[in-house]
Protein backbone atom coordinates (compact mmCIF):
# COMPACT_ATOMS: atom_id res chain seq x y z
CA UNK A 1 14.58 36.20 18.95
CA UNK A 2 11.03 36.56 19.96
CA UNK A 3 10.37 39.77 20.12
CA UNK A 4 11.76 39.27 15.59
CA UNK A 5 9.01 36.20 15.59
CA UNK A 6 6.30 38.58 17.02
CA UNK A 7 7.07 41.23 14.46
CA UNK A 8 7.56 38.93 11.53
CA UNK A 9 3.93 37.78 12.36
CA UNK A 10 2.90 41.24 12.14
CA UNK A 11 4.37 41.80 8.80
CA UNK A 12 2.91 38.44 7.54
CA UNK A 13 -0.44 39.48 8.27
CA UNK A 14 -1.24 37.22 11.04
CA UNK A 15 -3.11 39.61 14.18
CA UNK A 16 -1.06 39.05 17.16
CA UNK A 17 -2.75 41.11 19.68
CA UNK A 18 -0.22 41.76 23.23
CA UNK A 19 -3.19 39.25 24.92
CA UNK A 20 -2.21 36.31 22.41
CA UNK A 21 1.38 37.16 23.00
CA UNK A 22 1.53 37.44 26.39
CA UNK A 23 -0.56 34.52 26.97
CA UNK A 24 2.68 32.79 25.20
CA UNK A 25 4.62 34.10 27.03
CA UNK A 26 3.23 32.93 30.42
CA UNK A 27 3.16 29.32 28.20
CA UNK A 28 6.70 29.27 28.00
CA UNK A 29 7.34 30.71 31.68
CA UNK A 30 5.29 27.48 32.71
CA UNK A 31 7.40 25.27 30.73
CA UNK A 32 4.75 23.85 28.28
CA UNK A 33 6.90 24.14 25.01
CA UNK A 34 8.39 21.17 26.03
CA UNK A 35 11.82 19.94 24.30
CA UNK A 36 11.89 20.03 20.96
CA UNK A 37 11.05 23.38 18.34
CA UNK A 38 7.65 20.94 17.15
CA UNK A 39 6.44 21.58 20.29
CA UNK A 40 7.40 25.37 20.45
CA UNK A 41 5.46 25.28 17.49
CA UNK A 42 2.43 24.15 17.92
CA UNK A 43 2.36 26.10 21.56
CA UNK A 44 2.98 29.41 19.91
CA UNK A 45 0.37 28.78 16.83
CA UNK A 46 -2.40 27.39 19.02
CA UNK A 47 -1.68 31.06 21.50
CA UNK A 48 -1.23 33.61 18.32
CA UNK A 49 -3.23 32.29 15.76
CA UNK A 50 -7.25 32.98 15.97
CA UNK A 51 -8.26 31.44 12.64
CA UNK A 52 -7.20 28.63 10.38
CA UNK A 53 -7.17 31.41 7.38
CA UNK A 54 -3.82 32.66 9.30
CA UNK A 55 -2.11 28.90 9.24
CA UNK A 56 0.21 29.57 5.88
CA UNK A 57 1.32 33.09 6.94
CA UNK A 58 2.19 31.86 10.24
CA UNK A 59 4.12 29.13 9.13
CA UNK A 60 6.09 31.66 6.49
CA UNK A 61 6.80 33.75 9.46
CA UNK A 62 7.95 30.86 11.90
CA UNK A 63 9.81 29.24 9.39
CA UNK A 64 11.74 32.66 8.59
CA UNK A 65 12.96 33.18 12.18
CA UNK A 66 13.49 29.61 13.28
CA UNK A 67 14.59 28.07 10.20
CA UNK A 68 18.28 25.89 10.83
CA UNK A 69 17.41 25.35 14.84
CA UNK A 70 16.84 21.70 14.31
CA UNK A 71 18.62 20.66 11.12
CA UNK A 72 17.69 17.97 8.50
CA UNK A 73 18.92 14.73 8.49
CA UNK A 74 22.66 15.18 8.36
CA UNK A 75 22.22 16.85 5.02
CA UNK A 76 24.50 19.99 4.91
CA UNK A 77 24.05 23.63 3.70
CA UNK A 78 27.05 22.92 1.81
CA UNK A 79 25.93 19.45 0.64
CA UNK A 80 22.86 21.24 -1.20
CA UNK A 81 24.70 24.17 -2.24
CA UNK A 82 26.86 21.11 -4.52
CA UNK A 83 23.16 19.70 -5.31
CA UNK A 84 21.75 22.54 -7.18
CA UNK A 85 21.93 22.97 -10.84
CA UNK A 86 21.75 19.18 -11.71
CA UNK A 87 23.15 17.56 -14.25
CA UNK A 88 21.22 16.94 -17.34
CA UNK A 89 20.71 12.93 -17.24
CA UNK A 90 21.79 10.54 -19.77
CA UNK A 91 18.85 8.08 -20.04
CA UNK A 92 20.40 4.34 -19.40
CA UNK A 93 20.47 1.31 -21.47
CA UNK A 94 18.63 -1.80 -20.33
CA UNK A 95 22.31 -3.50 -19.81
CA UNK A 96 23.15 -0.11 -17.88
CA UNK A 97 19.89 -0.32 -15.84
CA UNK A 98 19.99 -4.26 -15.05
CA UNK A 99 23.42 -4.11 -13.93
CA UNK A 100 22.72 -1.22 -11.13
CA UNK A 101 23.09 -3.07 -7.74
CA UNK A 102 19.81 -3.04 -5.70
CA UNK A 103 20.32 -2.39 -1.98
CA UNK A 104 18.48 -3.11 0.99
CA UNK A 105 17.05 -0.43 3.20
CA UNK A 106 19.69 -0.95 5.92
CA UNK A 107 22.68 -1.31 3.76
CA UNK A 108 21.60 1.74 1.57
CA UNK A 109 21.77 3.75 4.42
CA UNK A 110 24.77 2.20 5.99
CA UNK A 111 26.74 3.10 2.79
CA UNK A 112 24.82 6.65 2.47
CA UNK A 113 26.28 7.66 5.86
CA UNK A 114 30.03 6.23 5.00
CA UNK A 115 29.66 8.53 1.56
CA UNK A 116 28.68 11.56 3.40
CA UNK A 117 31.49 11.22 5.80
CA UNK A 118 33.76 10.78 2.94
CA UNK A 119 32.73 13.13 0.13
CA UNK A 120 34.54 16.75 0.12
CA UNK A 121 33.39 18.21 -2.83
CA UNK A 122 30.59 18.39 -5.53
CA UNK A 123 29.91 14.98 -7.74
CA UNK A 124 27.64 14.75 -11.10
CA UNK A 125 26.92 12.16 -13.29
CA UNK A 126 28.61 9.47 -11.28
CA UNK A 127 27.86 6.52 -10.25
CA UNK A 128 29.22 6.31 -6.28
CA UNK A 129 28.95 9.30 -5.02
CA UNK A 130 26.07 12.01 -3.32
CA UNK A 131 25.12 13.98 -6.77
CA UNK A 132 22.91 15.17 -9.79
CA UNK A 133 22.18 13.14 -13.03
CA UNK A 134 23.86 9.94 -12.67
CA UNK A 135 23.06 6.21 -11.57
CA UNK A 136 25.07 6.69 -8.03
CA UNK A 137 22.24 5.72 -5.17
CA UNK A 138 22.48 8.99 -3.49
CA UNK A 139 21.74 12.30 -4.74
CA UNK A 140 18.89 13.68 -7.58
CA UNK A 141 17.99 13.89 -10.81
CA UNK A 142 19.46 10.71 -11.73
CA UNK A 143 18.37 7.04 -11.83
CA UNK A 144 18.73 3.72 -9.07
CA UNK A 145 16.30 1.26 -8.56
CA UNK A 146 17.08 1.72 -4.58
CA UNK A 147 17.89 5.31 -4.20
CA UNK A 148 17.82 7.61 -1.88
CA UNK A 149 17.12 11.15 -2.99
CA UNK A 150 19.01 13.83 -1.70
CA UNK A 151 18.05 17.20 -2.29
CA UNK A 152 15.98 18.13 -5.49
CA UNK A 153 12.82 17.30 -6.24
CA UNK A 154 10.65 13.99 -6.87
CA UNK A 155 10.65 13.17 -10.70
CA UNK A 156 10.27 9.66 -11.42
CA UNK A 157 8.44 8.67 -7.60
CA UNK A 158 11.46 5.92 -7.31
CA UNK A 159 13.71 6.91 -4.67
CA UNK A 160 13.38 3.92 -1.82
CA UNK A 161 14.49 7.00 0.89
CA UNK A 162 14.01 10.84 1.37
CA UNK A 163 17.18 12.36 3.38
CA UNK A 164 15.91 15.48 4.58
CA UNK A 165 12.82 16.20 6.99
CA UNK A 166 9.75 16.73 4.76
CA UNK A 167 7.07 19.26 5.33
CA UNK A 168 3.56 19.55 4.06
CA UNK A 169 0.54 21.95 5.02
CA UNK A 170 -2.30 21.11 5.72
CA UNK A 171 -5.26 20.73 3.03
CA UNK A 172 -7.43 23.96 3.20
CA UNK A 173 -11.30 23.52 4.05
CA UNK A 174 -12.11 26.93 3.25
CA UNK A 175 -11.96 26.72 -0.45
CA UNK A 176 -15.38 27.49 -2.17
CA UNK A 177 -14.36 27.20 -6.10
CA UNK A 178 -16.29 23.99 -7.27
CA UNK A 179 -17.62 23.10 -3.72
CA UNK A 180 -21.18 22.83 -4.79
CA UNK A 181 -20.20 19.90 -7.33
CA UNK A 182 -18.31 18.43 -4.78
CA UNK A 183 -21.41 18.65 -2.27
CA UNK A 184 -23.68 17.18 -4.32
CA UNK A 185 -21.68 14.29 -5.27
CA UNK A 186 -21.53 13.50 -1.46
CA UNK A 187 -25.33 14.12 -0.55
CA UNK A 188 -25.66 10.13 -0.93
CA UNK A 189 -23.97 10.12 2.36
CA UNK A 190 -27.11 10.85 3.63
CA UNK A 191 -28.25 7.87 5.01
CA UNK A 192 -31.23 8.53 7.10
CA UNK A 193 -32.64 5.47 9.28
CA UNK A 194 -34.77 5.82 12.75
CA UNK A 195 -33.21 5.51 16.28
CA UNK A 196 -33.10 6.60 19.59
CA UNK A 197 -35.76 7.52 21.56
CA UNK A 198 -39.45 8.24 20.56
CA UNK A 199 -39.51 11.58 20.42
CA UNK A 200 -40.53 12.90 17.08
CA UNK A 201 -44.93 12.85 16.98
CA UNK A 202 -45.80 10.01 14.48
CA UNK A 203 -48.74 11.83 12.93
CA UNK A 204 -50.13 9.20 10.60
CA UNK A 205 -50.19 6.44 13.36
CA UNK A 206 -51.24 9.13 15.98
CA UNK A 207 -54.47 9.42 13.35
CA UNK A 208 -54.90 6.14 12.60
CA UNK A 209 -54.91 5.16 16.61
CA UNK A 210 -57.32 8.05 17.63
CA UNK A 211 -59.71 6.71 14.48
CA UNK A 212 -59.63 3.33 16.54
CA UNK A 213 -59.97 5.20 19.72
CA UNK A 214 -63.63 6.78 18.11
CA UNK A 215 -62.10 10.61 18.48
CA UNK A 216 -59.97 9.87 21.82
CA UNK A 217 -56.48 11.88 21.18
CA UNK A 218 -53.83 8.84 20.88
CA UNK A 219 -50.94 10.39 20.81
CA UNK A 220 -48.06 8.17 19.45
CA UNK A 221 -43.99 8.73 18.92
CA UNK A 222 -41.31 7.76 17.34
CA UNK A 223 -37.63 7.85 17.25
CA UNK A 224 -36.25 10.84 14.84
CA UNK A 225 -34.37 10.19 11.42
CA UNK A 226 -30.88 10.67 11.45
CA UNK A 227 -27.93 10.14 9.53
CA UNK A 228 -25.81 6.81 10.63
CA UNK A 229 -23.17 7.30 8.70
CA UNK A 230 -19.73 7.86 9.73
CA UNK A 231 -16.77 8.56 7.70
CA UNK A 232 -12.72 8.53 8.37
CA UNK A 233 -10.88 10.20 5.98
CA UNK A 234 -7.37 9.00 5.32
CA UNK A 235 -4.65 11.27 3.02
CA UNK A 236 -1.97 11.44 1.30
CA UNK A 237 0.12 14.62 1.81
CA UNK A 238 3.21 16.23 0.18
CA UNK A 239 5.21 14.86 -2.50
CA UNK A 240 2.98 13.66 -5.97
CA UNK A 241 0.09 15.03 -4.24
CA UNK A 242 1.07 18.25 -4.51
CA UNK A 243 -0.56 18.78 -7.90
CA UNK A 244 -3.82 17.92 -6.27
CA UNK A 245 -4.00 20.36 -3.44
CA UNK A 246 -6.78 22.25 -4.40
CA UNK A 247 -9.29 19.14 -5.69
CA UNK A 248 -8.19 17.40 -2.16
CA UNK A 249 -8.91 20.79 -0.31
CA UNK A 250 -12.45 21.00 -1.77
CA UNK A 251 -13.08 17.25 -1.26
CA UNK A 252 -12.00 18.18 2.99
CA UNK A 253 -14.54 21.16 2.83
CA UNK A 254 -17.39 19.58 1.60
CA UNK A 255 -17.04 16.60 4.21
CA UNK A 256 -16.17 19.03 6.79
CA UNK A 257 -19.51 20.60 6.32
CA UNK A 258 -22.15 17.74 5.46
CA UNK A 259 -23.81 18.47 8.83
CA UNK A 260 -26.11 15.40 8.18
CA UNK A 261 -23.09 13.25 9.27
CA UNK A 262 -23.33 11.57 12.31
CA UNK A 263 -19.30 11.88 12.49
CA UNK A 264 -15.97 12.90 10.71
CA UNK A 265 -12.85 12.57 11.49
CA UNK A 266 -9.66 13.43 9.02
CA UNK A 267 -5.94 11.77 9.34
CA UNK A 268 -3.15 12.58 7.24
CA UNK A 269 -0.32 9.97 6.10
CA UNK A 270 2.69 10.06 3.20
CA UNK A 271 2.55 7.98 0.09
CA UNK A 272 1.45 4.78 1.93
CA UNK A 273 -0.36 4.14 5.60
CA UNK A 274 2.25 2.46 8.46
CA UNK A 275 2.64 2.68 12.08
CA UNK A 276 1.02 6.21 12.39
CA UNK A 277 -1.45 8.72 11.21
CA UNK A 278 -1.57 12.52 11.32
CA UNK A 279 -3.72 14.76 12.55
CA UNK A 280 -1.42 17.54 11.39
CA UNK A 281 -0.32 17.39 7.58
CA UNK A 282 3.32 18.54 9.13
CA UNK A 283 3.24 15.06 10.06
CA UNK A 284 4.62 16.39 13.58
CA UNK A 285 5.53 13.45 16.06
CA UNK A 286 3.25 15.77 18.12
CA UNK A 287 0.12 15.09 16.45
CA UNK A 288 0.65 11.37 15.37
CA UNK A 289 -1.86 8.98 16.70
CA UNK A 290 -0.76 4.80 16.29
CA UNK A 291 -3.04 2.90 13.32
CA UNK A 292 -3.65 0.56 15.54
CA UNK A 293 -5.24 2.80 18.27
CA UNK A 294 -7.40 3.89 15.24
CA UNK A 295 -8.32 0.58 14.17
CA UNK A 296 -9.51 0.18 18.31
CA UNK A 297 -11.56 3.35 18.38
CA UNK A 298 -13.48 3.25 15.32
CA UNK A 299 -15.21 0.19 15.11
CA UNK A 300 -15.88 -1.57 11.58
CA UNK A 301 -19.34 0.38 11.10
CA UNK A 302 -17.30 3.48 10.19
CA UNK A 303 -17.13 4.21 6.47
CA UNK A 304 -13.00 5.09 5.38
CA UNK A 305 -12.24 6.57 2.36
CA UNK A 306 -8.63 6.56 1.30
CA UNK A 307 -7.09 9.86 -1.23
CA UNK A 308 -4.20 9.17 -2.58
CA UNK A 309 -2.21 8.49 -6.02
CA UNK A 310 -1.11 5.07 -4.54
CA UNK A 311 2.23 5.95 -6.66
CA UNK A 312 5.46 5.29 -4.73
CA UNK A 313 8.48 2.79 -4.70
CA UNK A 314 7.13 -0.98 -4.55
CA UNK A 315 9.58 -1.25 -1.21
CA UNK A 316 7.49 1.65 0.47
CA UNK A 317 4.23 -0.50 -0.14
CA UNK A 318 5.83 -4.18 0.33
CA UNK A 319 8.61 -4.17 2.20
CA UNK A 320 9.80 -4.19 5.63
CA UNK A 321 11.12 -0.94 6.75
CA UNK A 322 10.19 0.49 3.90
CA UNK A 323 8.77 4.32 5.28
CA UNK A 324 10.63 6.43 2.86
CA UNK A 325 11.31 8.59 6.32
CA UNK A 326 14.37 6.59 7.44
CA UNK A 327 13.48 7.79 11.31
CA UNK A 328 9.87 6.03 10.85
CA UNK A 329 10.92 2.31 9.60
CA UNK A 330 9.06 -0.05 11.03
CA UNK A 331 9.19 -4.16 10.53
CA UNK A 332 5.30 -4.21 9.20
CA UNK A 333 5.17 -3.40 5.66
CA UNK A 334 2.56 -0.72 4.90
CA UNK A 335 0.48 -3.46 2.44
CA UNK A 336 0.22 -5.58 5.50
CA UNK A 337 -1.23 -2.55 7.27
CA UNK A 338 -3.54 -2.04 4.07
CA UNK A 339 -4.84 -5.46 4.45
CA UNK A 340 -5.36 -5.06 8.32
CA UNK A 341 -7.70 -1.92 7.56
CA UNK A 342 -9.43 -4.01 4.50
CA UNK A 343 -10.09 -6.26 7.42
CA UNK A 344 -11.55 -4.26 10.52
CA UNK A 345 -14.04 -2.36 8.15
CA UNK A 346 -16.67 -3.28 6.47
CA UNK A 347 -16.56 -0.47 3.42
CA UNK A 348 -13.51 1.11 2.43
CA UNK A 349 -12.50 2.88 -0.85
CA UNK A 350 -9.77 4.57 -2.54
CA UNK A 351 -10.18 7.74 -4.28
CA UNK A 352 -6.93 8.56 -6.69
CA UNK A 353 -6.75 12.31 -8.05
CA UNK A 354 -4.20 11.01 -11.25
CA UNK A 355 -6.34 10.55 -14.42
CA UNK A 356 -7.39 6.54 -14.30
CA UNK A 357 -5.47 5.99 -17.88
CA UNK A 358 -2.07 6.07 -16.26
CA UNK A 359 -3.15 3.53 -13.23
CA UNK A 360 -2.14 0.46 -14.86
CA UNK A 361 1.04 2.15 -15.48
CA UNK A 362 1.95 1.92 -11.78
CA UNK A 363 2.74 -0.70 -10.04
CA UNK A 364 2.05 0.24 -6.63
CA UNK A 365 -1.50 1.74 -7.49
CA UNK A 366 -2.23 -1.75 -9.28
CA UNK A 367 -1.52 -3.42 -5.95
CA UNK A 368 -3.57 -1.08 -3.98
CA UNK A 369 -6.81 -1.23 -6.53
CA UNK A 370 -6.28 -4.77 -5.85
CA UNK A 371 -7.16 -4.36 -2.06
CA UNK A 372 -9.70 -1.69 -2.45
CA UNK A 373 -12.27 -0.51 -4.66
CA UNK A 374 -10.28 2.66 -6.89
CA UNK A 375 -12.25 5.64 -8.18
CA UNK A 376 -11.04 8.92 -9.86
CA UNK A 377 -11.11 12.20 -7.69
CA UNK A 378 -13.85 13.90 -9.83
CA UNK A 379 -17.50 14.40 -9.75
CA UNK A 380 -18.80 11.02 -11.21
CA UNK A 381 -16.19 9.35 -9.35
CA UNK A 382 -17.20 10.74 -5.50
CA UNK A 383 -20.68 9.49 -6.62
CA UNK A 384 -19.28 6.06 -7.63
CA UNK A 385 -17.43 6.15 -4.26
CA UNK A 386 -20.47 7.02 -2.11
CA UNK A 387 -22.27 4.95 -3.37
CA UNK A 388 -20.05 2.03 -2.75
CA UNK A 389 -19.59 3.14 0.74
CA UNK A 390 -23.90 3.33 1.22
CA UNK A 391 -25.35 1.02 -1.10
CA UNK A 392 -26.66 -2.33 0.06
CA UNK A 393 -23.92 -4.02 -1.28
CA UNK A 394 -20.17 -3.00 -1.13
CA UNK A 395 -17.82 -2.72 -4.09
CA UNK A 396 -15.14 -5.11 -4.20
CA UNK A 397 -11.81 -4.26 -5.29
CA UNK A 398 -10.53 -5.45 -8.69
CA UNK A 399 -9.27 -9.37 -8.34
């Protein structure tokens, strides 16, 4: 098996040299792949892979070799062989809609466990079982107010769960199209003030003092100007945001190189923050670090700037347990953990890549423009957003 992984890297175009892949090798003789294939991965790509431009071929080639080793959340090959081709839906009437049952969290998955024990062949249009195009909880294509989507792809953002393990990549900061827009909207990050030590010849006081001395050399110093301003930047991977790879990409380049930053640091998260953030879009276990270790080590001087569509089911944002990863449900509520940033920092915003005309259409994104100042992902909007983060007074969010 990994002598196939070392040649599907080759024919992916990612240069594995014998040194890389014997290094691996003596990684795996040593034991550090530890237990699970999340850490395999991450061991193998940190030995084989030189440059960030080879992430997406790698991860083509790793998923091609090791794809089915650690299966999805007790969703079958056969279960999504039934899923496919869905069922054209049949929109419902308001009776039809008020009349669906809502379902907690726990009992929705309670009941989606006894239905996948139970079912033994395909279902559409239905209204119990897992299928396509009806008003059953479980399945695609169809409608619930408390769903769990199975299969498929996201349509109306309403399913309350997700069955299978997700996976993103990792926004690119190597993309140059529009970069220089996106630079310039950020050079009001800039905030240069004095400190440190005196080490930077004041030459206008150094004149002024040797004037008083009557031609004695005075020589005086002062600290140098640098940029104070840190930033955290928090997104919102996978799923809706898919559309907005590339604007989100640029957005991550340009911050990754405004050298005039005192710091950076980028975290990923899904649809809405909770217990953990991301280093790794994957949103690995591996590469998770706690919110609340993040609210500890950046203190409230630190500038955070949200990207997101804040569009999701209102029980992701509001309720308990409400992760739409069923293995990540925590009691804390991810508005709660919303508030608790609003809180610690002293300027936080929200930039939102969907066109501003169809926020007051969503619910969730009304509640989150409520807690922080919202601004469009575009030119004029980074410069609204910077400015709120740097200007002598922050922007409040919308009452």
């Amino acid at each position: 098996m990994f002598l196939e992984f070392f040649y599907k890297l080759r024919e992916a175009g990612v240069p594995v040299a014998i040194q890389e892949w014997l290094t691996l090798m003596e990684a795996l003789s040593m034991g550090q792949h530890g237990s699970s294939l999340f850490s395999f991965y991450n061991l193998s790509r940190a030995c084989l892979v030189k440059s960030e431009a080879y992430f997406d071929a790698f991860d083509r080639a790793f998923a091609n070799v090791f794809e089915g080793v650690e299966g999805a959340l007790n969703v079958t090959d056969e279960l999504l062989e039934w899923l496919e081709d869905p069922k054209n839906f049949e929109e419902l009437t308001d009776e039809e809609r008020a009349a669906l049952e809502e379902l907690t969290g726990d009992e929705l998955m309670r009941r989606y466990l006894e239905t996948l024990e139970e079912q033994s062949e395909r279902h559409d249009g239905g209204g119990r079982w897992i299928g396509t195009g009806g008003r059953s909880p479980f399945g695609h294509s169809g409608e619930h107010p408390t769903g769990i989507r199975v299969g498929g792809f996201s349509k109306n953002r309403s399913a309350m769960k997700v069955a299978e393990d997700r996976r993103y990549k990792n926004y690119r900061t190597d993309v140059t199209m529009d970069l220089r827009q996106t630079k310039v909207a950020l050079k009001r990050l800039r905030n240069l003030t004095r400190s440190g030590p005196d080490s930077e010849l004041d030459l206008d006081q150094t004149v002024d003092e040797t004037c008083k001395n009557a031609g004695e050399i005075e020589l005086v110093f002062r600290p140098e100007r640098r940029n104070n301003v840190r930033v955290l930047l928090l997104m919102d991977v996978g799923g809706t945001m898919d559309p907005y790879f590339r604007p989100v990409s640029r957005l991550l380049t340009a911050l990754h190189e405004e050298r005039g930053l005192r710091d950076f640091r980028p975290y990923y998260f899904h649809n809405c923050l909770y217990e953990n953030v991301y280093e790794d879009a994957f949103l690995f276990q591996d590469s998770s670090v706690p919110t609340g270790e993040l609210l500890r080590k950046y203190n409230e001087t630190w500038n955070v700037i949200f990207v997101g569509d804040a569009a999701m089911h209102p029980h992701e944002l509001v309720g308990r347990r409400g992760n739409i990863n069923p293995r990540l449900e925590s009691e804390t509520s991810g508005l709660d953990w919303l508030l608790r940033v609003r809180s610690h920092f002293e300027r936080v915003v929200w930039i939102n890549p969907e066109p501003p005309a169809q926020w007051p259409g969503t619910q969730t994104t009304n509640a989150i423009g409520k807690v922080f100042p919202m601004f469009h992902l575009s030119v004029d909007g980074i410069e609204e957003a910077v400015s709120a983060l740097v200007g002598s007074r922050p922007v409040q969010a919308a009452s």
